[in-house]
C-alpha atoms as a PDB file:
ATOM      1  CA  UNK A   1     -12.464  48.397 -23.101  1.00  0.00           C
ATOM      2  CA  UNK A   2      -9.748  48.334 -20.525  1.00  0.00           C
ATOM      3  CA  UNK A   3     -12.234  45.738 -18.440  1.00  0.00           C
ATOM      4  CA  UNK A   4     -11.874  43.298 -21.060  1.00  0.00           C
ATOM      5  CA  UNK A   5      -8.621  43.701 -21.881  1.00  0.00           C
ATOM      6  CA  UNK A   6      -7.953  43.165 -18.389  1.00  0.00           C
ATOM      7  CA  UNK A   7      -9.969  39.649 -18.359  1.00  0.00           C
ATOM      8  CA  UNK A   8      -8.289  38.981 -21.465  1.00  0.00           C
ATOM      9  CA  UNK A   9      -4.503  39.174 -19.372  1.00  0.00           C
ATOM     10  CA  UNK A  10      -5.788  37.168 -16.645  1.00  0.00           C
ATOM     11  CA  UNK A  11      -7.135  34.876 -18.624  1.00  0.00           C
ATOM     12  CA  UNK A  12      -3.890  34.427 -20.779  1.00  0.00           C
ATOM     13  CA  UNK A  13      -2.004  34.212 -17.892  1.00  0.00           C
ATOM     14  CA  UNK A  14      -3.897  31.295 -16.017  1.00  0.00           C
ATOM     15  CA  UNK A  15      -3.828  29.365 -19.655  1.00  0.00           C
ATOM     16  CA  UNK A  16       0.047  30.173 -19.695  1.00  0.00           C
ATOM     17  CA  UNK A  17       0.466  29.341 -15.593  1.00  0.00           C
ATOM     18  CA  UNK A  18      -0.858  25.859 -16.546  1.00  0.00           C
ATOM     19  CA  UNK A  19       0.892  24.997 -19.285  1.00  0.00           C
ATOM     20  CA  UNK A  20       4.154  25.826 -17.733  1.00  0.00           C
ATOM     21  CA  UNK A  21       2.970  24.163 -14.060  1.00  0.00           C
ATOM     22  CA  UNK A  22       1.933  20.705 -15.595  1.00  0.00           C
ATOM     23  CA  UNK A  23       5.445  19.303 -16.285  1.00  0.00           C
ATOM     24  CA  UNK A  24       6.658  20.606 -12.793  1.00  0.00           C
ATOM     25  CA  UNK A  25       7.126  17.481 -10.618  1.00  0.00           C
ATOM     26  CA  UNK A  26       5.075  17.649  -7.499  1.00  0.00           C
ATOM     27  CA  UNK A  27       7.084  17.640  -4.223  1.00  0.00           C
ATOM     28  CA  UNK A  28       4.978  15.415  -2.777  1.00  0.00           C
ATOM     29  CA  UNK A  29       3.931  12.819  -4.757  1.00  0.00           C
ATOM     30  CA  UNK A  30       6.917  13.037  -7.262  1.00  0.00           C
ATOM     31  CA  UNK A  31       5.277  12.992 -10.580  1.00  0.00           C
ATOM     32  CA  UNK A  32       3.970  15.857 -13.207  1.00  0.00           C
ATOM     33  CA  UNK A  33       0.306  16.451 -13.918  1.00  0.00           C
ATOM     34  CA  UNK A  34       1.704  15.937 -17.513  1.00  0.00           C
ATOM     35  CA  UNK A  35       2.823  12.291 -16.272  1.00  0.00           C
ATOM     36  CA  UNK A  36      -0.605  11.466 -14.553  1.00  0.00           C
ATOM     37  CA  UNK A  37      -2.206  12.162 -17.494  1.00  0.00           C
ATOM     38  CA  UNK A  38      -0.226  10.402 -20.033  1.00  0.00           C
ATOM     39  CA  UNK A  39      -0.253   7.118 -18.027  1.00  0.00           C
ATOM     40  CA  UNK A  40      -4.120   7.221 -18.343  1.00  0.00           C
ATOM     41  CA  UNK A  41      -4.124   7.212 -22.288  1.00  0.00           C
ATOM     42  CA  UNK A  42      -5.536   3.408 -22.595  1.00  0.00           C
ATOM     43  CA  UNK A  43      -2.094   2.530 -24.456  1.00  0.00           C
ATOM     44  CA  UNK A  44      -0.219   3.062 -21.135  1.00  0.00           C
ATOM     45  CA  UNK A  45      -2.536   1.673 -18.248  1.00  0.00           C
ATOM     46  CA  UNK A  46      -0.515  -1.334 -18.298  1.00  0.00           C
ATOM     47  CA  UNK A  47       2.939  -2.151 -18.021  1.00  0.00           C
ATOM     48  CA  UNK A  48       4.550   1.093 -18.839  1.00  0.00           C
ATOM     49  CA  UNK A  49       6.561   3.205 -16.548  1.00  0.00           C
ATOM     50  CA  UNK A  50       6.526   7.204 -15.457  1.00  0.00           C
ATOM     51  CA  UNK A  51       8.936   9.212 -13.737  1.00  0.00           C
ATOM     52  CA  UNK A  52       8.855   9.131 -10.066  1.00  0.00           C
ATOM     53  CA  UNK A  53      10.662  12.104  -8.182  1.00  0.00           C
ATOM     54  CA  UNK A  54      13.407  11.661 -11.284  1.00  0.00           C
ATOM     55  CA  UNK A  55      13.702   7.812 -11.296  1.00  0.00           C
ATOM     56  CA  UNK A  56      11.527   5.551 -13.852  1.00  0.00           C
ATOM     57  CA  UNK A  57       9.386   3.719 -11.420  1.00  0.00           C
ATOM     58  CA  UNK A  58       7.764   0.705 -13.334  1.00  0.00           C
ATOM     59  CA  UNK A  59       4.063  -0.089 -13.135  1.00  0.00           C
ATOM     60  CA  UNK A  60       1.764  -2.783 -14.237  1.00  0.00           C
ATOM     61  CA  UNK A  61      -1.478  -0.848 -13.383  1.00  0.00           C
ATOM     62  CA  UNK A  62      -1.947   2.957 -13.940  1.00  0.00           C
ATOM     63  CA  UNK A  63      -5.300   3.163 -11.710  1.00  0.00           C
ATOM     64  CA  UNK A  64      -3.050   1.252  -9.146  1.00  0.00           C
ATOM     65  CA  UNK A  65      -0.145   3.143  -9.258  1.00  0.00           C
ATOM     66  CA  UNK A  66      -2.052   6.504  -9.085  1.00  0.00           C
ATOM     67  CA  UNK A  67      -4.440   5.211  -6.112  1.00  0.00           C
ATOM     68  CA  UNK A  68      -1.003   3.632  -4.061  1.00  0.00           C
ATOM     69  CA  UNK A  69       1.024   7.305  -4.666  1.00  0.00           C
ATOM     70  CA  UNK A  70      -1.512   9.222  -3.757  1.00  0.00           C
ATOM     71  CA  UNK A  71      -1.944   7.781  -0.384  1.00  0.00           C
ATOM     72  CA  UNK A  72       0.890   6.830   0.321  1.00  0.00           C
ATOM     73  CA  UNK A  73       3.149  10.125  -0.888  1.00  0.00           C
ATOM     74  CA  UNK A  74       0.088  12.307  -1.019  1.00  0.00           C
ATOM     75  CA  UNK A  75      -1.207  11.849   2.430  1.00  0.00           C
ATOM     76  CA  UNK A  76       1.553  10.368   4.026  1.00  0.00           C
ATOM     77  CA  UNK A  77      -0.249   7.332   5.438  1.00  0.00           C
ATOM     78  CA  UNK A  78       2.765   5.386   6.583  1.00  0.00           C
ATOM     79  CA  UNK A  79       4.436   8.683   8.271  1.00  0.00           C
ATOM     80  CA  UNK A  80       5.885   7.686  11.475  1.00  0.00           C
ATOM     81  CA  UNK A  81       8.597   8.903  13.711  1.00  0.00           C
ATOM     82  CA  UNK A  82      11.643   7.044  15.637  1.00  0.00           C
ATOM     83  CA  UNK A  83      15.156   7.913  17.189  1.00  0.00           C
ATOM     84  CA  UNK A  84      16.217   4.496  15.514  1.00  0.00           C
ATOM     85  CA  UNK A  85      18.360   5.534  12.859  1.00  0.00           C
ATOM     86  CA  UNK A  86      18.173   2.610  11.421  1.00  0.00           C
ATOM     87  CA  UNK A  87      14.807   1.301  11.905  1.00  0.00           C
ATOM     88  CA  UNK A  88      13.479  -2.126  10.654  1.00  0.00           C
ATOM     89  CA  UNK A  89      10.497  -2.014   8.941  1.00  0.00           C
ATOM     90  CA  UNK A  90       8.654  -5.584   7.382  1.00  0.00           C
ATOM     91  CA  UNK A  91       6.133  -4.260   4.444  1.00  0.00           C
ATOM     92  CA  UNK A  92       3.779  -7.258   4.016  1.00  0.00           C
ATOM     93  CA  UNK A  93       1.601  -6.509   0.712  1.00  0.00           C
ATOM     94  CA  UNK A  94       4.931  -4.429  -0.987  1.00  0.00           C
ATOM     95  CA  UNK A  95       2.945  -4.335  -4.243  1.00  0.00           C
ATOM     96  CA  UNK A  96       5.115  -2.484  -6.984  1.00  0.00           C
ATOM     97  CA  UNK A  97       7.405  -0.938  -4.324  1.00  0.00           C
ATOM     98  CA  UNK A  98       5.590   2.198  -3.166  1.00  0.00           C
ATOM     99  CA  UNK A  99       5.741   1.770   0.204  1.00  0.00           C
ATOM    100  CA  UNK A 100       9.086   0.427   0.230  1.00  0.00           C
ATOM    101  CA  UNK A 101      10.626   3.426  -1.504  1.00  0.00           C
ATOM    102  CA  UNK A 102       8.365   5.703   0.927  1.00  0.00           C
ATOM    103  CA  UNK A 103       9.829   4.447   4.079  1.00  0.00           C
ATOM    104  CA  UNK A 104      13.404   4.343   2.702  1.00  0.00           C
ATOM    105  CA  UNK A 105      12.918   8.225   1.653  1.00  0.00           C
ATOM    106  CA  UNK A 106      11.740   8.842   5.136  1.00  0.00           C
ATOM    107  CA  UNK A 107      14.251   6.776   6.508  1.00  0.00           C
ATOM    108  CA  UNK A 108      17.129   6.272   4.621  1.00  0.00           C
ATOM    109  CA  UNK A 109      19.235   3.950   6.405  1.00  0.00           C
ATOM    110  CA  UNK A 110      16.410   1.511   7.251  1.00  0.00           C
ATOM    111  CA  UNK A 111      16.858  -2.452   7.128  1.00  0.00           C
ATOM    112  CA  UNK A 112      13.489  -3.323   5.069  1.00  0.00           C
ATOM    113  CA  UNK A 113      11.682  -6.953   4.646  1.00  0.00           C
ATOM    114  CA  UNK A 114       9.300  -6.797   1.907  1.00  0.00           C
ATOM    115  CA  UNK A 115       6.660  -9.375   1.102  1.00  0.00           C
ATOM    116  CA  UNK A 116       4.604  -9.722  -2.221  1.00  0.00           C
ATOM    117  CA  UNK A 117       3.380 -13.078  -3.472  1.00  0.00           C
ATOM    118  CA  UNK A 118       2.646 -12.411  -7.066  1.00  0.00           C
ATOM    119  CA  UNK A 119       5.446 -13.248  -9.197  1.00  0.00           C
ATOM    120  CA  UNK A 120       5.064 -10.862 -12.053  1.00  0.00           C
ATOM    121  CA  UNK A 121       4.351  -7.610  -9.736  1.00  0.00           C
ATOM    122  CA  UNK A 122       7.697  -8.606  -7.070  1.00  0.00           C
ATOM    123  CA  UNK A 123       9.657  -8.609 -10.247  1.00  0.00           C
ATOM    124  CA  UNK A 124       8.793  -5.290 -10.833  1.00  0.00           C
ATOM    125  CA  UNK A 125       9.097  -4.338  -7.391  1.00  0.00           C
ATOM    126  CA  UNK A 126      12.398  -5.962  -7.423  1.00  0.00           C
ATOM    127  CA  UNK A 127      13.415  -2.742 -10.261  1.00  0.00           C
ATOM    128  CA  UNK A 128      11.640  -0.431  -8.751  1.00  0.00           C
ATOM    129  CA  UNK A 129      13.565  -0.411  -5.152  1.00  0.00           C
ATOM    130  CA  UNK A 130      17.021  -1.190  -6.636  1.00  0.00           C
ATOM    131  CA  UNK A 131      18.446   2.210  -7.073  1.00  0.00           C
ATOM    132  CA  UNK A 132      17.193   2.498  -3.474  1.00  0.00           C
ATOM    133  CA  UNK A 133      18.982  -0.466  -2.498  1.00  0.00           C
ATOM    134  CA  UNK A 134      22.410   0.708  -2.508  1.00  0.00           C
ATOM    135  CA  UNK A 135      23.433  -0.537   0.895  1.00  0.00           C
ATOM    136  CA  UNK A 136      21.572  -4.411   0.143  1.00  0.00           C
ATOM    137  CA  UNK A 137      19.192  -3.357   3.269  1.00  0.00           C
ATOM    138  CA  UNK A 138      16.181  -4.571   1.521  1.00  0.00           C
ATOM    139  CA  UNK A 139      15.175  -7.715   0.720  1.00  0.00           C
ATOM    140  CA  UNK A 140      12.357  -8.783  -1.410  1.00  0.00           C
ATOM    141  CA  UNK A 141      10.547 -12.235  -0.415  1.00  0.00           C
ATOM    142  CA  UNK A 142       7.698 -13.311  -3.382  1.00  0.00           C
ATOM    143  CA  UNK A 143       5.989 -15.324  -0.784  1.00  0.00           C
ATOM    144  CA  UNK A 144       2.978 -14.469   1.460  1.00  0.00           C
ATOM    145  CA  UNK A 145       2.913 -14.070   4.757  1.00  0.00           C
ATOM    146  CA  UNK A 146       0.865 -16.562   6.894  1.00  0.00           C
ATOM    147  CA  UNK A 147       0.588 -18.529  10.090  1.00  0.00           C
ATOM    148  CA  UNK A 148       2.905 -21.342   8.774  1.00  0.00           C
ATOM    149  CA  UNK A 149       5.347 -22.160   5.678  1.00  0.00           C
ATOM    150  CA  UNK A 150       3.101 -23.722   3.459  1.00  0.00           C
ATOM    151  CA  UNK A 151       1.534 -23.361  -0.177  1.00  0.00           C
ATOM    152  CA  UNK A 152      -1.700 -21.749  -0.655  1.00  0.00           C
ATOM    153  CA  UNK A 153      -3.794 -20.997  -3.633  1.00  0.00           C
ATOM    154  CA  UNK A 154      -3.763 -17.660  -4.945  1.00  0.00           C
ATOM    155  CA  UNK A 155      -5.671 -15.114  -6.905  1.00  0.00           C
ATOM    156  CA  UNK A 156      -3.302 -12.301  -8.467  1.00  0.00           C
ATOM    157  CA  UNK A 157      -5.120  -9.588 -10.529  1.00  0.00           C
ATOM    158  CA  UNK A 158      -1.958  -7.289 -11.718  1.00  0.00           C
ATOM    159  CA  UNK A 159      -2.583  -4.698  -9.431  1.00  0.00           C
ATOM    160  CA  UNK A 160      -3.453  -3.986  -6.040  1.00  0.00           C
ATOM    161  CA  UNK A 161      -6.266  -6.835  -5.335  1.00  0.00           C
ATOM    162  CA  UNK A 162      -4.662  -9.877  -5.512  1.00  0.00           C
ATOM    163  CA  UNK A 163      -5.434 -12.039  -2.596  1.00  0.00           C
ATOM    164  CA  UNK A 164      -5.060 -15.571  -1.306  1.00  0.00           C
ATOM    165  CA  UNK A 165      -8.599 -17.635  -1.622  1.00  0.00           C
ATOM    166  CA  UNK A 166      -9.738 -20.941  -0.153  1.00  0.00           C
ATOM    167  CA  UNK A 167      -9.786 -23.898  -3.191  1.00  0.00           C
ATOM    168  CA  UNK A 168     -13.931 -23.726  -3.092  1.00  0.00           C
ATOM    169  CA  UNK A 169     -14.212 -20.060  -4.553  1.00  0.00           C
ATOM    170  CA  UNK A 170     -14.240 -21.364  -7.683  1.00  0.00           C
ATOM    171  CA  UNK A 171     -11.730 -18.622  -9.587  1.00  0.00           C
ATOM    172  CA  UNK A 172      -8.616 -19.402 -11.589  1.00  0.00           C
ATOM    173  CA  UNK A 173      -5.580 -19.534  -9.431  1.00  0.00           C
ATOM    174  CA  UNK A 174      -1.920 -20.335  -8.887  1.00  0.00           C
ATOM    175  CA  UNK A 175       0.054 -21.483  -5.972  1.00  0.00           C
ATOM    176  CA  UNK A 176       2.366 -19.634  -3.819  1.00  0.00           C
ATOM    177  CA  UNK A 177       4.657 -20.258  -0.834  1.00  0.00           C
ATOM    178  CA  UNK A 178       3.860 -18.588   2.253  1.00  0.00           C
ATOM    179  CA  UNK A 179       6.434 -17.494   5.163  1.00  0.00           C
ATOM    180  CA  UNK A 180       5.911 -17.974   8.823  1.00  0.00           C
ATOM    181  CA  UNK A 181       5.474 -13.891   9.579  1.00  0.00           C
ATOM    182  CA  UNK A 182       6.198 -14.702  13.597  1.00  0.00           C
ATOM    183  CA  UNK A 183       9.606 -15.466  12.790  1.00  0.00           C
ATOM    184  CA  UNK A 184      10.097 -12.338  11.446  1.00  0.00           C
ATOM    185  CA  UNK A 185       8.843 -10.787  14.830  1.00  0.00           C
ATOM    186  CA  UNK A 186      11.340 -12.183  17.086  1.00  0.00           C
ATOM    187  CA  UNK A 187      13.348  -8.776  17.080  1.00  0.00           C
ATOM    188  CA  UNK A 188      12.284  -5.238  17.588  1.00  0.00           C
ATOM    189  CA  UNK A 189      10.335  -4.240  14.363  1.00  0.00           C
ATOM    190  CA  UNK A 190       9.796  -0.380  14.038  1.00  0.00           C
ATOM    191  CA  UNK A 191       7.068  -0.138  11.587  1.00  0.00           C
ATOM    192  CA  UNK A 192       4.741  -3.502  10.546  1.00  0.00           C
ATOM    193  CA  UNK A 193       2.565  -2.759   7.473  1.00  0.00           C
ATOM    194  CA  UNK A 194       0.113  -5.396   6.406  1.00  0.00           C
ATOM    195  CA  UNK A 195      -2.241  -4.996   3.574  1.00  0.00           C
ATOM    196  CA  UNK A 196      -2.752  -8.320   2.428  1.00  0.00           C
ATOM    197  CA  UNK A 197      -6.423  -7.773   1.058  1.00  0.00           C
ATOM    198  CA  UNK A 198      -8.439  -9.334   3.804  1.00  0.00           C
ATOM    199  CA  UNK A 199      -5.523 -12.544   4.547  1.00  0.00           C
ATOM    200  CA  UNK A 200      -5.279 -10.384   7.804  1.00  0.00           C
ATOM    201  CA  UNK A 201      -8.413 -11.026   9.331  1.00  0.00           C
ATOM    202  CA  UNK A 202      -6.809 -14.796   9.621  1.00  0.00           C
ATOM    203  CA  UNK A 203      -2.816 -14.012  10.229  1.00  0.00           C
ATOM    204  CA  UNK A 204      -3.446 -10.959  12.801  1.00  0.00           C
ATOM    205  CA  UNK A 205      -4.641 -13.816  15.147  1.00  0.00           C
ATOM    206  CA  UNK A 206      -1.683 -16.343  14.518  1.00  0.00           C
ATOM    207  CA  UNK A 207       0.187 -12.628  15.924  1.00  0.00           C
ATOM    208  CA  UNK A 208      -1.153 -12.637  19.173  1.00  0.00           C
ATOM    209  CA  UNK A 209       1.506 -12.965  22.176  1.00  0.00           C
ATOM    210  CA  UNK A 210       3.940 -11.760  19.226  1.00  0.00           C
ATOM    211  CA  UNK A 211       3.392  -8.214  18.856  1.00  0.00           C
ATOM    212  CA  UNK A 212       5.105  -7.391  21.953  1.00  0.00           C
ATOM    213  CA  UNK A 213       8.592  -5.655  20.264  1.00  0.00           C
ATOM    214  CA  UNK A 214       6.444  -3.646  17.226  1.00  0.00           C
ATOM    215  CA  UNK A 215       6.459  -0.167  17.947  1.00  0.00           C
ATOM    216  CA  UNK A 216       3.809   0.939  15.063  1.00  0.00           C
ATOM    217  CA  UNK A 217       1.468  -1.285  13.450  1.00  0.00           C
ATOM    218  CA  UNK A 218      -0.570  -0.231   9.976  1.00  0.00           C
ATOM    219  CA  UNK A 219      -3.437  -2.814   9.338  1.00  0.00           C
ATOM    220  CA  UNK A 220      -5.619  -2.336   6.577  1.00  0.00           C
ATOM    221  CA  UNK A 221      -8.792  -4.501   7.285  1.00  0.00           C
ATOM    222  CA  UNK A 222     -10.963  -5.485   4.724  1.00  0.00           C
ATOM    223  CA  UNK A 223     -14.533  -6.742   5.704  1.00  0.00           C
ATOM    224  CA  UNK A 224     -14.960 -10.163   3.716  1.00  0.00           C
ATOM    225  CA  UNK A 225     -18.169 -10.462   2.136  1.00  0.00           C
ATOM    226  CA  UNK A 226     -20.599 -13.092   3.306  1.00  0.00           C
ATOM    227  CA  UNK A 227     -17.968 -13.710   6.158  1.00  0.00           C
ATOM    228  CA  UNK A 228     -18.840 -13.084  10.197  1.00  0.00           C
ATOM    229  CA  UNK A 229     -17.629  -9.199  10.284  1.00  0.00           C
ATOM    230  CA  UNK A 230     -14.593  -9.653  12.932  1.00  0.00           C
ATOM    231  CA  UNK A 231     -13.444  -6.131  13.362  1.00  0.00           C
ATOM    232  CA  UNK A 232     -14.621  -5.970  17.180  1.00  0.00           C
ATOM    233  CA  UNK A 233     -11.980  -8.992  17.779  1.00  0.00           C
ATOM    234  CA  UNK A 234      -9.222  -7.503  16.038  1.00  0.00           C
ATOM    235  CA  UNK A 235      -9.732  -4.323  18.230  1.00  0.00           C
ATOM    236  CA  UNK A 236      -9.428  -6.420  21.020  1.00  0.00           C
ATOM    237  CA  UNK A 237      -6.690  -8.127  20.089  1.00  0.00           C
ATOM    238  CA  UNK A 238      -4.744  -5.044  19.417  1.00  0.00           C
ATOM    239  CA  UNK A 239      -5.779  -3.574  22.746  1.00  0.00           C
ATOM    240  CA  UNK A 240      -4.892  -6.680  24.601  1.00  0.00           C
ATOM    241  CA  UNK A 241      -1.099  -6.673  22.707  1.00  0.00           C
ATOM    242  CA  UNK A 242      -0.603  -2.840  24.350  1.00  0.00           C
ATOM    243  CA  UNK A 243      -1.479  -0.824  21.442  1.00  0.00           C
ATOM    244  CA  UNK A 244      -3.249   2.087  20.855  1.00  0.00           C
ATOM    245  CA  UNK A 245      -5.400   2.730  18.109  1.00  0.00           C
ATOM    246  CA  UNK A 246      -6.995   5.411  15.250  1.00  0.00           C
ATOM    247  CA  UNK A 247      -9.116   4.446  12.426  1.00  0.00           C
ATOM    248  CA  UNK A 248      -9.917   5.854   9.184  1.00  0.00           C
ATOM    249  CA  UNK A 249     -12.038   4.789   6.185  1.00  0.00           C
ATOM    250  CA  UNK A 250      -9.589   3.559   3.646  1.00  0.00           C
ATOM    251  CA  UNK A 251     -12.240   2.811   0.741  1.00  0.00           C
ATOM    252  CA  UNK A 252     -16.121   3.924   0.724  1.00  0.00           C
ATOM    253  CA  UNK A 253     -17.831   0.365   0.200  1.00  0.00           C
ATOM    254  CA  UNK A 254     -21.829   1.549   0.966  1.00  0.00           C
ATOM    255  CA  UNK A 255     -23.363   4.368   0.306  1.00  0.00           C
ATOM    256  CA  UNK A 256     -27.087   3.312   2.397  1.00  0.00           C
ATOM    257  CA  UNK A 257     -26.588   0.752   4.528  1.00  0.00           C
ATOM    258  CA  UNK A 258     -29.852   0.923   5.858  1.00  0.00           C
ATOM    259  CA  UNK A 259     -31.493   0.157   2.324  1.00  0.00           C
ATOM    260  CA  UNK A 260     -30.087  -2.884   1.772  1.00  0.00           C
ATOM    261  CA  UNK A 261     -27.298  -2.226  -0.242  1.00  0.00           C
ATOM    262  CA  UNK A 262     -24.836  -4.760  -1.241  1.00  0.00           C
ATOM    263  CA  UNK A 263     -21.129  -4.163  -1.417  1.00  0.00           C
ATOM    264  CA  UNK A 264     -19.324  -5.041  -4.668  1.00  0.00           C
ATOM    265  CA  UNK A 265     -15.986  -6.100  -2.975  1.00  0.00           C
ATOM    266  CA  UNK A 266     -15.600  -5.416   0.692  1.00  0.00           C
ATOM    267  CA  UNK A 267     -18.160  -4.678   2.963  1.00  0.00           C
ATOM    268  CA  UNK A 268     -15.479  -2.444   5.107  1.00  0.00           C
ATOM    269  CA  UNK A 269     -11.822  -1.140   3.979  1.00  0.00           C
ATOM    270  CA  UNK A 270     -10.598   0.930   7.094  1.00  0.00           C
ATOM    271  CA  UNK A 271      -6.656   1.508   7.701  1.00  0.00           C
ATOM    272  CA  UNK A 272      -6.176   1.097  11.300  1.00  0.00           C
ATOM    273  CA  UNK A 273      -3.198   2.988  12.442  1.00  0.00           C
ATOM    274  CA  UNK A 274      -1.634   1.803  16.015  1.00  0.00           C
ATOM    275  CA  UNK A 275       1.067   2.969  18.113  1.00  0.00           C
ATOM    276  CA  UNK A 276       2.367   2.888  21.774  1.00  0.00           C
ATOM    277  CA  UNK A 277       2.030   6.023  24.295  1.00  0.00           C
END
């Protein structure tokens, strides 16, 4: 009798521990397991909002949101170090402000450019970083960054896959205005972040010779279907502008490449993290 009564406490107990752990914000990734799971009820995947370490943060994607704060705040992807104590970072591919509000909780007092083309998603970045924003050292550009200032045709998808296209791909698009990103480059730049959703594998190109003054570099590359894989030539590239480098698998694209398998977006997603000795 005792045994069972004794399973019967435990039990209890673990029932009790996680009702009373679920609204308890976690220190890392600043929401609740309550939160997480009310944001995936299908009446607020889209264009709701959640409390994020105390602050509404706004979303326009759930899945998004929940993919971008896990990585980002959960592993800490975008973790670097500096004796600048007021560091400049330019976040190409700012999304709903995730990154923006990681580096300026790392780094407080740090002067940030942030980039994101679609309209609808920079406005809700634009909320999201404002009570971060105190000291106007971040500015929010809805333009792309590109090799030149021009207008290009654009795909947005309301969450993290939006992406500038070529005219022939045959999908609904609008246009957007690009900035030059090498003018952006003519200072020292502590941390460069671009996840542009395979634009890179044509802009990291238009950087060479101009990479010279950025201390840490985070390039997500995305392997473009039915496009020559270039991955070897960004290595290179990297190498040649002083850098060294340390990749990781960012998304899981085949299972059996050997059996002919045929990726459904990318045929590689690797974050490639490089830094200076």
């Amino acid at each position: 009798m005792s045994t069972i009564i004794n399973q019967l406490i435990r039990s209890n107990y673990a029932i009790f521990k996680k009702v009373m752990y679920r609204n308890r914000m976690n220190e890392k990734t600043g929401i609740s397991d309550a939160e997480r799971q009310r944001i995936l009820l299908p009446e607020n995947r889209e264009n709701s909002k959640i409390t994020l370490f105390s602050r509404d943060f706004f979303f326009t994607s759930s899945t998004a949101f929940l993919h971008s704060v896990d990585e980002i705040f959960g592993e800490d992807i975008y973790k670097f170090s500096t004796p600048n104590q007021k560091p400049y970072i330019i976040d190409c591919g700012a999304n709903m402000g995730l990154s923006t509000i990681y580096f300026k909780r790392q780094h407080p007092d740090a002067e940030i450019d942030a980039f994101e083309p679609d309209a609808n998603i920079a406005e809700v970045l634009q909320k999201n970083v404002t009570p971060y924003n105190k000291n106007q050292d971040i500015r929010i550009h809805t333009k792309a960054v590109w090799s030149e200032e021009t207008i290009l045709e654009f795909v947005p998808d309301g969450g993290l896959s939006g992406k500038i296209v070529t005219a022939s791909e045959g999908v609904v698009t609008c246009k957007i205005p690009t900035v030059d990103l090498k003018k952006y480059l003519q200072r020292p730049v502590d941390f460069l972040k671009i996840d542009i959703e395979g634009a890179e594998n044509d802009l990291i190109f238009d950087l060479q010779g101009h990479l010279q003054q950025v201390r840490h570099l985070f390039l997500e590359y995305h392997g473009m279907i039915n496009e020559k894989q270039n991955l070897g030539d960004i290595l290179n590239l990297i190498k040649n502008e002083g850098f060294e480098y340390y990749i990781r698998v960012a998304g899981e694209t085949l299972r059996f490449p050997f059996c002919g398998e045929l990726p459904k977006y990318f045929n590689q997603q690797l974050n490639i993290f490089c830094y200076r000795k």
